[in-house]
Protein backbone atom coordinates (compact mmCIF):
# COMPACT_ATOMS: atom_id res chain seq x y z
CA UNK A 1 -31.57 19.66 -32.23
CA UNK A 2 -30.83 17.80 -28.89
CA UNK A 3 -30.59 19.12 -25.56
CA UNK A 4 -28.92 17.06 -22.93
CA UNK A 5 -27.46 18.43 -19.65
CA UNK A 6 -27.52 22.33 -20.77
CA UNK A 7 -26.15 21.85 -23.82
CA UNK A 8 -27.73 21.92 -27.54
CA UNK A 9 -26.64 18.71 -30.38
CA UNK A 10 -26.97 19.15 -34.15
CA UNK A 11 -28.20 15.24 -34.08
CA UNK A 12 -27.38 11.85 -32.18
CA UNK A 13 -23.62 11.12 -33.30
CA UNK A 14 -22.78 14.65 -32.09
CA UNK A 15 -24.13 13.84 -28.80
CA UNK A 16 -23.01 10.46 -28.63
CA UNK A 17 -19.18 11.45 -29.54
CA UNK A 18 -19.46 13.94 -26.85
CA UNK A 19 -20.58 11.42 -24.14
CA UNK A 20 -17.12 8.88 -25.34
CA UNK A 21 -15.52 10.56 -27.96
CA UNK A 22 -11.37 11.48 -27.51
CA UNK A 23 -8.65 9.24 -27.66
CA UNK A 24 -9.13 7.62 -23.84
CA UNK A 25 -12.71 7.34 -23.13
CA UNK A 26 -13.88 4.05 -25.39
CA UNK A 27 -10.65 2.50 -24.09
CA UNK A 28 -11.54 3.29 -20.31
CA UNK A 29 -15.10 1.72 -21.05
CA UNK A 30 -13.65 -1.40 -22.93
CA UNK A 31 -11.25 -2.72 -20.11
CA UNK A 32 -13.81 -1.77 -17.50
CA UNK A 33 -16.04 -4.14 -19.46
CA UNK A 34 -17.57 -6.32 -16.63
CA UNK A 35 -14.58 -5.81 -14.09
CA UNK A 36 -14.01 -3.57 -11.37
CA UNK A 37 -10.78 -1.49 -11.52
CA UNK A 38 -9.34 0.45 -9.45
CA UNK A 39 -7.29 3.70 -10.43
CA UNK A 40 -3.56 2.40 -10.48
CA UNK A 41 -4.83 -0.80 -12.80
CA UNK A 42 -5.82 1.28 -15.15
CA UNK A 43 -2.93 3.04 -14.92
CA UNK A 44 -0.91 -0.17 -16.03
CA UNK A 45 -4.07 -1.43 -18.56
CA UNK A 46 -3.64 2.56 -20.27
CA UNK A 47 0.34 3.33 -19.57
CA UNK A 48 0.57 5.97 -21.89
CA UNK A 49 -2.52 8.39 -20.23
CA UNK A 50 -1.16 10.73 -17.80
CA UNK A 51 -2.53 10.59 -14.39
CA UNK A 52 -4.09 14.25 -14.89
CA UNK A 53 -6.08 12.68 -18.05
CA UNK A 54 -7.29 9.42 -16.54
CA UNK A 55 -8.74 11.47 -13.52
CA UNK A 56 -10.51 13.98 -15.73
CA UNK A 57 -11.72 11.05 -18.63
CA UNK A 58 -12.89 8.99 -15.52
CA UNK A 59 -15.10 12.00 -13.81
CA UNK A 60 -16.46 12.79 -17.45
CA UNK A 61 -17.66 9.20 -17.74
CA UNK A 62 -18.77 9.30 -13.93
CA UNK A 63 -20.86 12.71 -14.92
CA UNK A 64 -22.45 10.89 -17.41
CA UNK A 65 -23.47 8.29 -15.89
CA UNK A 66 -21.46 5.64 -17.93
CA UNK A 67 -18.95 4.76 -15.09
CA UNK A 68 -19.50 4.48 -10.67
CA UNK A 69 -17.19 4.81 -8.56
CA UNK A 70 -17.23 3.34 -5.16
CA UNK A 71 -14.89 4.83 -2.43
CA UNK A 72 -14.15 2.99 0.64
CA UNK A 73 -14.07 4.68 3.73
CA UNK A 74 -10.84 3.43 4.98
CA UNK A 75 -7.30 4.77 4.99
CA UNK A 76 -5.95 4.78 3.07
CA UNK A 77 -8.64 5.49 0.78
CA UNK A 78 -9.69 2.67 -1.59
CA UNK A 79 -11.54 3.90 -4.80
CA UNK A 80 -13.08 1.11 -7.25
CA UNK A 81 -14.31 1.78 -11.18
CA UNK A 82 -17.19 -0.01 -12.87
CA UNK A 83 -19.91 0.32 -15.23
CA UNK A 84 -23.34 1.48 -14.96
CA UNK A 85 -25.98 -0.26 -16.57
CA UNK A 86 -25.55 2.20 -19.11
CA UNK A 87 -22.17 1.83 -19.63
CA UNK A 88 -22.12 -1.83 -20.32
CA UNK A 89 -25.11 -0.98 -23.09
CA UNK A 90 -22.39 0.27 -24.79
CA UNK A 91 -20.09 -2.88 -24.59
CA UNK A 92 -21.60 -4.66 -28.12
CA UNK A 93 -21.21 -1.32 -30.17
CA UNK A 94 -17.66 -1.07 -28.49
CA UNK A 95 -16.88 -4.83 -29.52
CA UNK A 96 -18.26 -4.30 -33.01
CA UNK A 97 -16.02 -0.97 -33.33
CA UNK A 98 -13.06 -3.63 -32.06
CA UNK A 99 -14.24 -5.83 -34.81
CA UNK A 100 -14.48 -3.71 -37.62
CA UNK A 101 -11.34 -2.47 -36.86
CA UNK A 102 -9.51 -5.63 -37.13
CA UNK A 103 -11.04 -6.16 -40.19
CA UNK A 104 -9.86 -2.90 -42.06
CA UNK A 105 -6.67 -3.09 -40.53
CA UNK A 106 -6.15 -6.99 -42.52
CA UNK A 107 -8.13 -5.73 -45.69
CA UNK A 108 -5.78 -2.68 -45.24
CA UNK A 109 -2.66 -4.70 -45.16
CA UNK A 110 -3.72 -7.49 -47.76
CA UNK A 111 -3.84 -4.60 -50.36
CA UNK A 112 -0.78 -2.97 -49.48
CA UNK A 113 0.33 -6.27 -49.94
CA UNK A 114 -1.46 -6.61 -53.27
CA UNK A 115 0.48 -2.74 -54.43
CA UNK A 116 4.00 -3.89 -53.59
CA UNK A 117 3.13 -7.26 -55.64
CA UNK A 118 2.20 -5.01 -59.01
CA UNK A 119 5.05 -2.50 -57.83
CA UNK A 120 7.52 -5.73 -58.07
CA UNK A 121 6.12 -6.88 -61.14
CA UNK A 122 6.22 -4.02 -63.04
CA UNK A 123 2.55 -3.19 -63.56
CA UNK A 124 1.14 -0.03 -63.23
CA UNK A 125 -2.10 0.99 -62.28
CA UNK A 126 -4.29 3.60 -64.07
């Protein structure tokens, strides 16, 4: 068990998937990478998050301390995104995950490939 911020994990990965689980948040941390953003470029980076989701993904990641934000006191107001020191720990499992990814997605498609070949010829597999 593993308490962290009032709340109870059955073991690491639950915690961990918590902190940048979801569709959004991996992606938010990936093209922050070492830049600074600010909220309408990641609107363009991420087109198809709605602003409502990029708001709340962005305060989750803020909350835990994965992602800063820096508002200039200026009108209007000027809000900039980057990682903490935390956050860009998790930039080599991130580019591993990318990675791997590309990986399956080519053995993937190389044995699709490989089916449609035996389909054509007239083999079947047992």
């Amino acid at each position: 068990m593993i308490k962290f911020r009032n709340n109870e994990y059955q073991c690491s990965m639950e915690l961990t998937l918590a902190l940048i689980g979801g569709k959004w948040k991996a992606l938010i941390l990936w093209h922050l990478g070492d830049k600074i953003l600010r909220y309408n470029e990641m609107r363009k980076i991420l087109p198809n998050i709605t602003p409502k989701m990029l708001t709340q993904q962005l305060r989750e990641l803020e909350d835990s301390g994965l992602v800063k934000r820096f508002i200039y006191t200026q009108i209007p107001p000027k809000v900039e995104y980057s990682l903490t020191q935390a956050g860009k720990s998790l930039l080599p499992i991130l580019d591993s995950l990318c990675k791997w990814g590309l990986n399956y997605a080519n053995e993937f498609e190389q044995s699709e490939q490989t089916k449609d070949l035996d389909l054509q010829g007239g083999s079947v597999r047992t």
